[in-house]
C-alpha atoms as a PDB file:
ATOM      1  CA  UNK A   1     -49.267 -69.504 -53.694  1.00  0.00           C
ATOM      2  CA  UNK A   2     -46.132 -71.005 -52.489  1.00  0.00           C
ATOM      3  CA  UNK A   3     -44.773 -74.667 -52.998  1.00  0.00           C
ATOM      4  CA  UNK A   4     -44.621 -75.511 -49.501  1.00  0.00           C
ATOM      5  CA  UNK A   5     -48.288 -73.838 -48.684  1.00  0.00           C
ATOM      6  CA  UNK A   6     -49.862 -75.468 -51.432  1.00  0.00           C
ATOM      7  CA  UNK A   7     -48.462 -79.006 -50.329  1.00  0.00           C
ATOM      8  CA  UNK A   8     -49.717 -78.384 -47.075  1.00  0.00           C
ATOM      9  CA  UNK A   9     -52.923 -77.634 -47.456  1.00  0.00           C
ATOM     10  CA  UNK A  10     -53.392 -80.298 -50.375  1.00  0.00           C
ATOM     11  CA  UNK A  11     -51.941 -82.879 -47.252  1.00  0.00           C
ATOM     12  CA  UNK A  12     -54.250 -81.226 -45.159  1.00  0.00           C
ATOM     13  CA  UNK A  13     -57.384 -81.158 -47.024  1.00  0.00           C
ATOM     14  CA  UNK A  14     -56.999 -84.982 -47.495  1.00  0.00           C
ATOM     15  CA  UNK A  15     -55.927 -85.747 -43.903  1.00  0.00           C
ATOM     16  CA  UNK A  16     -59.365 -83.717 -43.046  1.00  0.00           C
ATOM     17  CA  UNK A  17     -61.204 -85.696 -45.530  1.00  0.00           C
ATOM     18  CA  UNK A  18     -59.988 -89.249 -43.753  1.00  0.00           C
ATOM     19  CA  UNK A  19     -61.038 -87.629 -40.462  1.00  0.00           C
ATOM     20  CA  UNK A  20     -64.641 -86.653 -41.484  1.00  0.00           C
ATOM     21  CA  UNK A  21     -65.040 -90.063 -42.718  1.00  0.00           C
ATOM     22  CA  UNK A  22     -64.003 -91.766 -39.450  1.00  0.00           C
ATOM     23  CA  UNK A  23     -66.158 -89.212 -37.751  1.00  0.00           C
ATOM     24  CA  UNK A  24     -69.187 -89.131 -38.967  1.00  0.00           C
ATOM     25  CA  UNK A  25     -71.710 -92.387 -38.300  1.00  0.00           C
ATOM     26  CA  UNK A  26     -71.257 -95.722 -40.278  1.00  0.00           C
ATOM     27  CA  UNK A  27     -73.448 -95.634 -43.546  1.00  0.00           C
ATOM     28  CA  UNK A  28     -74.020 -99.033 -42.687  1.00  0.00           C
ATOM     29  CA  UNK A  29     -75.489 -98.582 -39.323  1.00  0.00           C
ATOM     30  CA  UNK A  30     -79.418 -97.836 -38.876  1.00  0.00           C
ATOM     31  CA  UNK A  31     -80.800 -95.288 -40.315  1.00  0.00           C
ATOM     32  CA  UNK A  32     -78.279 -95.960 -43.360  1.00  0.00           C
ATOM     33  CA  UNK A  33     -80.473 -93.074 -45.957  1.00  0.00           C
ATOM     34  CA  UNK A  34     -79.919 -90.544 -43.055  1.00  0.00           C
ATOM     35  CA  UNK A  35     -76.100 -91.590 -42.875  1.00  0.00           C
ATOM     36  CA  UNK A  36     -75.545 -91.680 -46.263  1.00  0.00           C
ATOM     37  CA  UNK A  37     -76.892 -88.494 -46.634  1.00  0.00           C
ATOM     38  CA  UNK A  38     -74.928 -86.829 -44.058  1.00  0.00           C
ATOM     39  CA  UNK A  39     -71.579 -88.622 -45.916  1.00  0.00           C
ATOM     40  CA  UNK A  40     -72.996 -86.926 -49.383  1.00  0.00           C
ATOM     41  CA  UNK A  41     -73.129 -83.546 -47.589  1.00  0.00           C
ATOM     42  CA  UNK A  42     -69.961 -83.779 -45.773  1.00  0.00           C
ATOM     43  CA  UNK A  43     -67.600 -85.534 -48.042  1.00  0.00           C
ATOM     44  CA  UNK A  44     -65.994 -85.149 -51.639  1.00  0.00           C
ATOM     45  CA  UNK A  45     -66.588 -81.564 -51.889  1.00  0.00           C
ATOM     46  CA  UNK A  46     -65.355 -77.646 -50.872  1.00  0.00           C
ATOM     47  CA  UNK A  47     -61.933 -76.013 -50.080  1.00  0.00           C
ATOM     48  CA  UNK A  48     -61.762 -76.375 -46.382  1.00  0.00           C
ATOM     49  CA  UNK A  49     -61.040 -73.195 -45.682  1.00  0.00           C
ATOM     50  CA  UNK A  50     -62.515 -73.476 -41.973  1.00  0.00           C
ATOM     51  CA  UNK A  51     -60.083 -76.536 -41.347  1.00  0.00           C
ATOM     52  CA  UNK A  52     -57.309 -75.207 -42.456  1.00  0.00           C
ATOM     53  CA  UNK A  53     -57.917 -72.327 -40.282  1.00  0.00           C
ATOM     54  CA  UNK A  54     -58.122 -74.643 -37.490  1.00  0.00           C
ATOM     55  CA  UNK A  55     -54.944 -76.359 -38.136  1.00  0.00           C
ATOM     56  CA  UNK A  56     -52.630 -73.141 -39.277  1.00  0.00           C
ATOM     57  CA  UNK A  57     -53.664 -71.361 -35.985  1.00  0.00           C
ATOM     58  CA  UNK A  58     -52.901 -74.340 -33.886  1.00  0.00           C
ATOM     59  CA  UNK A  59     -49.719 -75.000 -35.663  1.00  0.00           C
ATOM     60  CA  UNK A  60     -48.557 -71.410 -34.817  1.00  0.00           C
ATOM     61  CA  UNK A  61     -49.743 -72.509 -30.817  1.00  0.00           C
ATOM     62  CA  UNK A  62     -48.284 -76.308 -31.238  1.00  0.00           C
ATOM     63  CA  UNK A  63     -51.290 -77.869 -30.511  1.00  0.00           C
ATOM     64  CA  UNK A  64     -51.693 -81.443 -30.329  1.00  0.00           C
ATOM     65  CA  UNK A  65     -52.507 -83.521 -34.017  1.00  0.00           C
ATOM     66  CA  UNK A  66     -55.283 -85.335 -32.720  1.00  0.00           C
ATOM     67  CA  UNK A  67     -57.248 -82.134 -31.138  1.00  0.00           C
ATOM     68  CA  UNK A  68     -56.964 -80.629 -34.071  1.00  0.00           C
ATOM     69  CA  UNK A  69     -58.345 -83.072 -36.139  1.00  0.00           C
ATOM     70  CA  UNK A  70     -61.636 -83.315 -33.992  1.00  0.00           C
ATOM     71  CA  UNK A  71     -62.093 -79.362 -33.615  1.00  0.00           C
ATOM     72  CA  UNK A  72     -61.370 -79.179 -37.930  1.00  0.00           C
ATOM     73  CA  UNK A  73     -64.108 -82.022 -38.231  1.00  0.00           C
ATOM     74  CA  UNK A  74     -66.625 -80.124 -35.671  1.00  0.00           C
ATOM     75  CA  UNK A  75     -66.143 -76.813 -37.270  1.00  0.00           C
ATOM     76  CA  UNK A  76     -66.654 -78.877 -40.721  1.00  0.00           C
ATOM     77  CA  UNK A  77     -69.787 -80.453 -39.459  1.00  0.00           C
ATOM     78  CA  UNK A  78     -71.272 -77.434 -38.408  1.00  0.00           C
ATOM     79  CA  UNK A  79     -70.864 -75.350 -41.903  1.00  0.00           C
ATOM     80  CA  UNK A  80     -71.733 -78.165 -43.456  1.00  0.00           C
ATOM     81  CA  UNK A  81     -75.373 -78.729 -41.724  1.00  0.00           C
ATOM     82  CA  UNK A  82     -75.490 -74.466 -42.255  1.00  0.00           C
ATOM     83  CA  UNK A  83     -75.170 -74.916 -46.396  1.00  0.00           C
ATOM     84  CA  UNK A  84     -77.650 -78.019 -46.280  1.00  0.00           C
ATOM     85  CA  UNK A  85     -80.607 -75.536 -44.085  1.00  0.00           C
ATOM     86  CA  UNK A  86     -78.984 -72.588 -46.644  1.00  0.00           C
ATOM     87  CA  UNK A  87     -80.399 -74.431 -49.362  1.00  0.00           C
ATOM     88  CA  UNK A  88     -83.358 -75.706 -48.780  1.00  0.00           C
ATOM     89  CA  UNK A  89     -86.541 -73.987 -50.284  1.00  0.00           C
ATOM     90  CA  UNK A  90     -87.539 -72.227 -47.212  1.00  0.00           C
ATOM     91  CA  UNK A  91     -84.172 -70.701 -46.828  1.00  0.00           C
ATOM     92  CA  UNK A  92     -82.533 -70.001 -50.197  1.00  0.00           C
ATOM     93  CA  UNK A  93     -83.718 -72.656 -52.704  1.00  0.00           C
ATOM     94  CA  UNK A  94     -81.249 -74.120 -54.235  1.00  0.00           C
ATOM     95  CA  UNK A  95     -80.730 -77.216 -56.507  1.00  0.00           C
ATOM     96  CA  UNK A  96     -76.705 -76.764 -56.585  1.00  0.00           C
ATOM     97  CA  UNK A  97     -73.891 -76.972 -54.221  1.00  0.00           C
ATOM     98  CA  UNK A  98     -70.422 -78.055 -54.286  1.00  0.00           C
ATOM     99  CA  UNK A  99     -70.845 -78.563 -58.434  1.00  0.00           C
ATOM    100  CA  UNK A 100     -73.503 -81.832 -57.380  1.00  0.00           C
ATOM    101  CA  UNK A 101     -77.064 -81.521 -56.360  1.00  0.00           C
ATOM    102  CA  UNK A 102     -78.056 -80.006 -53.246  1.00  0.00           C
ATOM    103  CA  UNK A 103     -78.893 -82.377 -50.029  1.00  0.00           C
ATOM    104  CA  UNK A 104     -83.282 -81.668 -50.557  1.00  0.00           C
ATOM    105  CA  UNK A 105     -82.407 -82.377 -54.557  1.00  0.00           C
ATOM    106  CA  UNK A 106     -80.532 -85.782 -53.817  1.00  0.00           C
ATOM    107  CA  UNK A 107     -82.894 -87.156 -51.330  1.00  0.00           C
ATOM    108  CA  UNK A 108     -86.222 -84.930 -50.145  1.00  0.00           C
ATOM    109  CA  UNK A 109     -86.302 -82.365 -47.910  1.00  0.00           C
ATOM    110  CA  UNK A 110     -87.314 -84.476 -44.516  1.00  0.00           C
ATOM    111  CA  UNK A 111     -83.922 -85.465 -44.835  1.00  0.00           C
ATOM    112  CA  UNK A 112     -82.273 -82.392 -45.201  1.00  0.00           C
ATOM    113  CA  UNK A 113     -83.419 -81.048 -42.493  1.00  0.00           C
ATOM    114  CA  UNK A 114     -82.326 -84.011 -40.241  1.00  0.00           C
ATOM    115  CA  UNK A 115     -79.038 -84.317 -42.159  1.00  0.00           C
ATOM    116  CA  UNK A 116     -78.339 -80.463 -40.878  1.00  0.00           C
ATOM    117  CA  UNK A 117     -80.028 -81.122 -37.207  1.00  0.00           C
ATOM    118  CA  UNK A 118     -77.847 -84.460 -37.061  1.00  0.00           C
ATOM    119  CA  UNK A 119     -74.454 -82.509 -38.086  1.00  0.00           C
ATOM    120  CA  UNK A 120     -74.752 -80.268 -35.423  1.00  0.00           C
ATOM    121  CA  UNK A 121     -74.907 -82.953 -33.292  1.00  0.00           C
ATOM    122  CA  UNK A 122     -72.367 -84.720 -34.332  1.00  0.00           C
ATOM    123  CA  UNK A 123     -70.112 -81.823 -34.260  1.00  0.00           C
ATOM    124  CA  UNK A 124     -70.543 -81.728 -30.830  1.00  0.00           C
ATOM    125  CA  UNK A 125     -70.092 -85.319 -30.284  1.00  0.00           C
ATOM    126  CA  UNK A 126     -66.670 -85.312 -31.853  1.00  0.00           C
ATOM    127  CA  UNK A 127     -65.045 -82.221 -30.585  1.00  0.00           C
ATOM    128  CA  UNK A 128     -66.198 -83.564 -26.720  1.00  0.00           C
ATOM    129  CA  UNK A 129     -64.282 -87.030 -27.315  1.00  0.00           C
ATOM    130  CA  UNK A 130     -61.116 -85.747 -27.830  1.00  0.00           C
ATOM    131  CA  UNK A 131     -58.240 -86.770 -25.858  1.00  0.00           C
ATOM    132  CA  UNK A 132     -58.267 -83.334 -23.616  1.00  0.00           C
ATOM    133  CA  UNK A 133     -58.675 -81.888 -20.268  1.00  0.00           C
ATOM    134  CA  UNK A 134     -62.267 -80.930 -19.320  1.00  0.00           C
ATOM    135  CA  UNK A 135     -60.836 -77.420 -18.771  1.00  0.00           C
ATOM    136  CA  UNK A 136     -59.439 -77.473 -22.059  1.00  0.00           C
ATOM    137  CA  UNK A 137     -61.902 -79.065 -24.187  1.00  0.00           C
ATOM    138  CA  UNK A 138     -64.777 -76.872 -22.290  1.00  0.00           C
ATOM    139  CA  UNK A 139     -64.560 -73.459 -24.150  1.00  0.00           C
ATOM    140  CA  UNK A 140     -64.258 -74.817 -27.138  1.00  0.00           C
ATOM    141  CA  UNK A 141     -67.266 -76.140 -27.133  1.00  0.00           C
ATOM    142  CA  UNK A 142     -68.344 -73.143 -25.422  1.00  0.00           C
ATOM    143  CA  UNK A 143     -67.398 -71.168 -28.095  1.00  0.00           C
ATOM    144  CA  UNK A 144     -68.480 -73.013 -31.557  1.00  0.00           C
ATOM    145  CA  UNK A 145     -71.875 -72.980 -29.659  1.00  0.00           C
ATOM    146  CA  UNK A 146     -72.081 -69.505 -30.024  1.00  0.00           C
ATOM    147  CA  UNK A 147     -70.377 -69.331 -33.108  1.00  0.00           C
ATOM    148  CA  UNK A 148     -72.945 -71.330 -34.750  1.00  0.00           C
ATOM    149  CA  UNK A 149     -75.999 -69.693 -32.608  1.00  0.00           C
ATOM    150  CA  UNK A 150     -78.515 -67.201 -32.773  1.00  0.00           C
ATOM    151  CA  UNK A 151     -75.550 -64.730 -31.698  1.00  0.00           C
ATOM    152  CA  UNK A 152     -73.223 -65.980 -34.268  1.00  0.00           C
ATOM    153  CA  UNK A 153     -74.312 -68.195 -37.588  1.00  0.00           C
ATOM    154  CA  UNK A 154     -77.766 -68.897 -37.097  1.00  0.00           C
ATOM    155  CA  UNK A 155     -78.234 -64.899 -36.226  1.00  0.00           C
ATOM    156  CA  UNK A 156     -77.067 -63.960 -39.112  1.00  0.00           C
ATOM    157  CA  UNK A 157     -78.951 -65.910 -41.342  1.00  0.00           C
ATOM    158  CA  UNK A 158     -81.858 -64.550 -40.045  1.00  0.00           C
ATOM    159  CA  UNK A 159     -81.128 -60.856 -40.590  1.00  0.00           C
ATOM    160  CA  UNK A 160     -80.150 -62.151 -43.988  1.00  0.00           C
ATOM    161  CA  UNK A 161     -83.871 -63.466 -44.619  1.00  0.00           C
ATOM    162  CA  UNK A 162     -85.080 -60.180 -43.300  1.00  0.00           C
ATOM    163  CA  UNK A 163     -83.330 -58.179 -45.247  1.00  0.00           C
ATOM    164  CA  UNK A 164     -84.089 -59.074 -48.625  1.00  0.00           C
ATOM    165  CA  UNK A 165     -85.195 -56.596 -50.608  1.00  0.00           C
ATOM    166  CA  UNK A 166     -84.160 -54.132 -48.473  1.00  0.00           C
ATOM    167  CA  UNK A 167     -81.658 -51.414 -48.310  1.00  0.00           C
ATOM    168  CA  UNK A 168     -79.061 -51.702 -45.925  1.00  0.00           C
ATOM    169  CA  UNK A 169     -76.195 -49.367 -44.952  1.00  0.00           C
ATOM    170  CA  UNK A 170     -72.462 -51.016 -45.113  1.00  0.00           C
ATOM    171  CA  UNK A 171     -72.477 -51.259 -41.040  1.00  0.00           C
ATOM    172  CA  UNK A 172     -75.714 -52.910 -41.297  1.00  0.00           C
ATOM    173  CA  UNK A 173     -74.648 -55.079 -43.875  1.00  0.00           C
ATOM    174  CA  UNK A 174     -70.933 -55.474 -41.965  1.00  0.00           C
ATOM    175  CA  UNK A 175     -72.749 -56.887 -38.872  1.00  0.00           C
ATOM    176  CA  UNK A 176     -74.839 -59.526 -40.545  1.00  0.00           C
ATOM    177  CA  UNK A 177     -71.613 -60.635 -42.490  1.00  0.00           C
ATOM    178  CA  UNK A 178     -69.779 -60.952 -39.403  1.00  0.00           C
ATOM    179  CA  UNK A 179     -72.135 -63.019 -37.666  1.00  0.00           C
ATOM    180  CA  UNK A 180     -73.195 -65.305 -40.968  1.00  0.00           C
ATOM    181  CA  UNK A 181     -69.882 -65.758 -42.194  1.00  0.00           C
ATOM    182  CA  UNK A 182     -67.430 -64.026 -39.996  1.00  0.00           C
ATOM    183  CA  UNK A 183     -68.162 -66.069 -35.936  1.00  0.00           C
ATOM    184  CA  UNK A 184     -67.434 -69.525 -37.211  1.00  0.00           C
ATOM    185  CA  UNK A 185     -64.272 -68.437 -39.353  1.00  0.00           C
ATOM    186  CA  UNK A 186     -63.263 -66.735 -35.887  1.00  0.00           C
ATOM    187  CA  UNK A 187     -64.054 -69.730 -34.303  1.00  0.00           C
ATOM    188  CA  UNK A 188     -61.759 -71.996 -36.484  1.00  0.00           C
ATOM    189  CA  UNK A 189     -59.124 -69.593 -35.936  1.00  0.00           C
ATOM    190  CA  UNK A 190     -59.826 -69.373 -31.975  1.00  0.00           C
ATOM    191  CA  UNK A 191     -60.168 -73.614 -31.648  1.00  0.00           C
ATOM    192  CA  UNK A 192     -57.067 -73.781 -33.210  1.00  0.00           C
ATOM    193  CA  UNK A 193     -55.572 -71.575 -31.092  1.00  0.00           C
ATOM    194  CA  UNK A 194     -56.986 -72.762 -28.143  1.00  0.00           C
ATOM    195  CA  UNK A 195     -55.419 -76.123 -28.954  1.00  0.00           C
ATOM    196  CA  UNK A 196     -52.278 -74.983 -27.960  1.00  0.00           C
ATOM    197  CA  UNK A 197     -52.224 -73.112 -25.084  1.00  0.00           C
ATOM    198  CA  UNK A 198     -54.130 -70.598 -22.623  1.00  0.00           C
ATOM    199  CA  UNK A 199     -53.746 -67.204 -24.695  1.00  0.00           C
ATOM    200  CA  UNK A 200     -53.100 -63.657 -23.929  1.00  0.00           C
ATOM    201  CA  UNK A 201     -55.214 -60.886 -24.471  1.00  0.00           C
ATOM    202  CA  UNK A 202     -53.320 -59.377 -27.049  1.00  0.00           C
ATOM    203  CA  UNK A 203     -52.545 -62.378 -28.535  1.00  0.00           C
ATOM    204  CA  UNK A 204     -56.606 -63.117 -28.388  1.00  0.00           C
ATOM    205  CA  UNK A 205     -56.831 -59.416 -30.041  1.00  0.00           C
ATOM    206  CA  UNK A 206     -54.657 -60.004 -32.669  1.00  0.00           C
ATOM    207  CA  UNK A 207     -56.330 -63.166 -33.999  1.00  0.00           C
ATOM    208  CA  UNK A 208     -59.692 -61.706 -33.246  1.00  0.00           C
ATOM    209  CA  UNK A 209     -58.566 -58.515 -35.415  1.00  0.00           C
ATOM    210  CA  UNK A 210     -56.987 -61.384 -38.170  1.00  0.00           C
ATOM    211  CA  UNK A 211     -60.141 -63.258 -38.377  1.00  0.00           C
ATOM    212  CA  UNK A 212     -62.627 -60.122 -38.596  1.00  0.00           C
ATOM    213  CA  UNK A 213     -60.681 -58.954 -41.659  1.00  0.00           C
ATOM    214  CA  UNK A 214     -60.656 -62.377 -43.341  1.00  0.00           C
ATOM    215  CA  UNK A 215     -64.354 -62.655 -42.366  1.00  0.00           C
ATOM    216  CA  UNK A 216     -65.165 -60.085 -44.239  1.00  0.00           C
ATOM    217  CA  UNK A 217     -62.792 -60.481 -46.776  1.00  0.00           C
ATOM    218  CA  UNK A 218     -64.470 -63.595 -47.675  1.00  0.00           C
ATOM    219  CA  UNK A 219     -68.343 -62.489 -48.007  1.00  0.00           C
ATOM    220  CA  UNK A 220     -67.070 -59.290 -50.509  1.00  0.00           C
ATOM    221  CA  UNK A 221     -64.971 -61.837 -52.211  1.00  0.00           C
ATOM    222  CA  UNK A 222     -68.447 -64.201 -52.589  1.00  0.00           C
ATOM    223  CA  UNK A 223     -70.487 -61.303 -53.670  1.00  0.00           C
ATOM    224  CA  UNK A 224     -67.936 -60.491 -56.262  1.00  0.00           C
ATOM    225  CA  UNK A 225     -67.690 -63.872 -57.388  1.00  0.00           C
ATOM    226  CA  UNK A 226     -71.518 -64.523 -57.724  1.00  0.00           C
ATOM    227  CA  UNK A 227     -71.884 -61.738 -59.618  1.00  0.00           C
ATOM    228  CA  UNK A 228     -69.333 -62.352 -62.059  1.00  0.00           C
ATOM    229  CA  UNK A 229     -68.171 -65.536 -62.517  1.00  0.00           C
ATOM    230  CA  UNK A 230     -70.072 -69.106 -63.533  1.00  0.00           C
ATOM    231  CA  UNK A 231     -72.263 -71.852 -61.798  1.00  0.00           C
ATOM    232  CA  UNK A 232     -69.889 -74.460 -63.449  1.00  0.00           C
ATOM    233  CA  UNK A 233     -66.520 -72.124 -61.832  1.00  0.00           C
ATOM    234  CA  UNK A 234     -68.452 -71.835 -58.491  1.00  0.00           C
ATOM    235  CA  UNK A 235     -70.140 -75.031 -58.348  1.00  0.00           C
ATOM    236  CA  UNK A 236     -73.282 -73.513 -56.899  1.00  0.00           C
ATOM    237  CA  UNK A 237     -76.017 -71.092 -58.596  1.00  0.00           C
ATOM    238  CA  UNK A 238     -74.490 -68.055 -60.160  1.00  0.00           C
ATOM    239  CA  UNK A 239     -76.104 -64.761 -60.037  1.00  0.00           C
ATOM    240  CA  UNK A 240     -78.559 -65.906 -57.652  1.00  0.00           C
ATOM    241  CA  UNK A 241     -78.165 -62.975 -55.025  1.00  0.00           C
ATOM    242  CA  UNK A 242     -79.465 -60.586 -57.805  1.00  0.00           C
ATOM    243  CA  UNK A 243     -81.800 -62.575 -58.819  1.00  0.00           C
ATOM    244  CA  UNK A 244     -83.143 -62.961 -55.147  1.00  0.00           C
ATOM    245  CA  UNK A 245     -82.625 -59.006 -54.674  1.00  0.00           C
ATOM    246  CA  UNK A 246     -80.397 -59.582 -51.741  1.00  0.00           C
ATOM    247  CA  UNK A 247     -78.461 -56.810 -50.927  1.00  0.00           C
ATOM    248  CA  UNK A 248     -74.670 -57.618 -51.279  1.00  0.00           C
ATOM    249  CA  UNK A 249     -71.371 -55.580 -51.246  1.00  0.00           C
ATOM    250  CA  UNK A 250     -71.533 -55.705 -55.071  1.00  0.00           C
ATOM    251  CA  UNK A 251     -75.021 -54.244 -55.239  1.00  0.00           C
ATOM    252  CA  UNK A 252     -73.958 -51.714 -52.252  1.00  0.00           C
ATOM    253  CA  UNK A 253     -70.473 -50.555 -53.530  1.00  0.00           C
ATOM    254  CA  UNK A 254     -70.171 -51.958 -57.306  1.00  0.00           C
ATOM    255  CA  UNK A 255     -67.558 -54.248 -58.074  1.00  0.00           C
ATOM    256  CA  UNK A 256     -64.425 -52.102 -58.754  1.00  0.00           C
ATOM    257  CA  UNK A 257     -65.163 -50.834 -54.985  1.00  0.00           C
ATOM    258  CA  UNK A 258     -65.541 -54.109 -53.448  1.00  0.00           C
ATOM    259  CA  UNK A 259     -62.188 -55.693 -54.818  1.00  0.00           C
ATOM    260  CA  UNK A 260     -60.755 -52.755 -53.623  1.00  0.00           C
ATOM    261  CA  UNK A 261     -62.251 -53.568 -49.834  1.00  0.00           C
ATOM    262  CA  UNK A 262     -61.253 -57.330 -50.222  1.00  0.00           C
ATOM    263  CA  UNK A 263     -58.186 -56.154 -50.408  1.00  0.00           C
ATOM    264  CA  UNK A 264     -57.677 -53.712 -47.690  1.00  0.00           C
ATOM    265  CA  UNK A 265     -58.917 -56.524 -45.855  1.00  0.00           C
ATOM    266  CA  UNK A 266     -56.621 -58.778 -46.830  1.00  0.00           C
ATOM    267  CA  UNK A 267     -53.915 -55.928 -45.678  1.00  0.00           C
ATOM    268  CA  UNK A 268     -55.501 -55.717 -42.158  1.00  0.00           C
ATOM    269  CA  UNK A 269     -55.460 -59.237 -42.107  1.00  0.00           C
ATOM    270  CA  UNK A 270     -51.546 -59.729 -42.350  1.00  0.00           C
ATOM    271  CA  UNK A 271     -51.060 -56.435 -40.391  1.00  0.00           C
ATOM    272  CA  UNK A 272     -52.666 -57.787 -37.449  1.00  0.00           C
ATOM    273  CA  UNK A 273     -50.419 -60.856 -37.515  1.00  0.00           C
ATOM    274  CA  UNK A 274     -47.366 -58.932 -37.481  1.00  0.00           C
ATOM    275  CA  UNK A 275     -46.717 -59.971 -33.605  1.00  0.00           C
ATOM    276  CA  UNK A 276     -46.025 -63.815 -34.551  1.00  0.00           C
ATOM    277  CA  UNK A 277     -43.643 -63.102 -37.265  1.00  0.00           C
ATOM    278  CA  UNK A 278     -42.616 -65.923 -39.824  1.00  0.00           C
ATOM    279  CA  UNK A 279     -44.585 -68.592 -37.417  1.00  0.00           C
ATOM    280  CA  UNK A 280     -48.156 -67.274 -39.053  1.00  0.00           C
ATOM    281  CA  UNK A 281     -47.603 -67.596 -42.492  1.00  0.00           C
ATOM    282  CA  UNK A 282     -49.602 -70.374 -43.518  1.00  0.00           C
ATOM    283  CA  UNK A 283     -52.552 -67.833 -41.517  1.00  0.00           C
ATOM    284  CA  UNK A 284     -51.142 -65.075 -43.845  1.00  0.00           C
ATOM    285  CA  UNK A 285     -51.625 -67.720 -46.657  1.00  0.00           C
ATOM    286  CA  UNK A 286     -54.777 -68.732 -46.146  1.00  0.00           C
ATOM    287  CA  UNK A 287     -55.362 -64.950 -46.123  1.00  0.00           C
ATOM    288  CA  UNK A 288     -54.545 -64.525 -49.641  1.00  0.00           C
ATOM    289  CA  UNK A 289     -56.546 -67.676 -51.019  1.00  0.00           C
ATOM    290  CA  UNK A 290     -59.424 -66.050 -49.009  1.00  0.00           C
ATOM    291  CA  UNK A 291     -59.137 -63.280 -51.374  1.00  0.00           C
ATOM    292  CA  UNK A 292     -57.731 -64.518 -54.340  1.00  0.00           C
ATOM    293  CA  UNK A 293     -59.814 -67.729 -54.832  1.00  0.00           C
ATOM    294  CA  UNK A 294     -61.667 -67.896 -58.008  1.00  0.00           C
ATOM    295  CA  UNK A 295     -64.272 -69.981 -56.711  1.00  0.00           C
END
């Protein structure tokens, strides 16, 4: 990782941090336990991958600072409420995320549930007040709706419920990926984008191809990871797909295989940025961390 990446995304992450703060509701306005648990799981915690994604894209598309601030945030918002519903007993069941107790562990699981329903709101809420044309601001909401619906996020949670236990073949297990993990990681990449300027087809294709490879790329890399590193490295349960019998890439392909994947993916990823040239590299960065992370 380069100097001038890392510094980036360090001045990034903590711009993003400020931002969440100012956007999400007042701890001290009524009801303070259901803002104050929103601000526990929003804040002080994970890499902000999907923000960065937001603001590399719309840096290679010169979008304007303050849009991309409020479609970061959104996109934030909205994996945020997903890991608070991922974790709660009738999803996943777990007592550990981001290295501190999960949402239902800090507070009950009433509130959990309303933290994640009130996220999603207030995704919405701040992506719609940004200082934009209607036309503008109007498929992006468009699109991290269905990103985060039952033909995007939400979908693919539910084939993952369904399918434990079972065995499913790598396109079955592609397609649940892509929706569960893969539409809002498009959909960072796209609102960035989108930021900018009205974009081509190919130019649509090409980050469409760029965020299907990192998509991917990043599910194989967390099935590696929870099957061979720590809870204390990964700050959430390790091992806990085995232990659930979920089928994985690891359990599908073994682990020598599924490195190998990550990082053809990680190939197709900069390949299909080649058309922007030098203006993309903080995309072909965030590429490699994708892949490389060890958490």
């Amino acid at each position: 990782m380069n100097i001038s990446f890392r510094n980036w995304m360090k001045e990034t992450q903590a711009d993003v941090e400020v931002a969440l703060n100012q956007y999400l509701p007042s701890t001290q306005t009524v009801p303070e336990n259901l803002h104050e648990a929103m601000a526990y799981a929003v804040l002080d915690g994970g890499k902000r991958v999907r923000p960065l994604l937001v603001f590399a894209a719309g840096k290679l598309f010169d979008a304007p600072q303050e849009l991309l601030s409020r479609a970061a945030c959104a996109v934030e918002m909205i994996h945020a409420y997903s890991l608070v519903h991922d974790d709660m007993p009738c999803m996943d069941d777990d007592a550990l995320r981001r290295g501190k107790p999960t949402v239902h562990k800090q507070y009950n699981e009433a509130t959990a549930l309303l933290v994640g329903d009130a996220l999603q709101a207030q995704a919405f809420i701040v992506l719609s007040n940004a200082k934009a044309s209607a036309d503008r601001i109007l498929p992006m909401l468009q699109l991290l709706a269905q990103a985060s619906g039952s033909i995007g996020m939400c979908g693919g949670q539910a084939i993952d419920l369904a399918s434990v236990g079972q065995a499913l073949t790598l396109s079955e297990l592609e397609q649940m990926h892509r929706l569960k993990t893969g539409a809002l990681l498009r959909a960072s990449v796209l609102l960035g984008a989108m930021g900018g300027k009205l974009l081509s087809p190919d130019e649509i294709q090409a980050l469409d191809s760029y965020s299907s490879a990192i998509g991917l790329a990043f599910q194989v890399v967390d099935d590696v990871l929870d099957a061979t590193a720590d809870s204390a490295t990964l700050g959430k349960t390790a091992g806990k797909d085995a232990a659930d019998n979920k089928p994985t890439y690891v359990s599908l392909l073994g682990l020598d295989a599924s490195r190998q994947l990550a990082a053809q993916l990680c190939s197709d990823a900069h390949q299909a940025l080649s058309q922007f040239g030098e203006s993309a590299q903080h995309l072909h960065d965030l590429a490699d961390l994708i892949v490389q992370r060890k958490a």
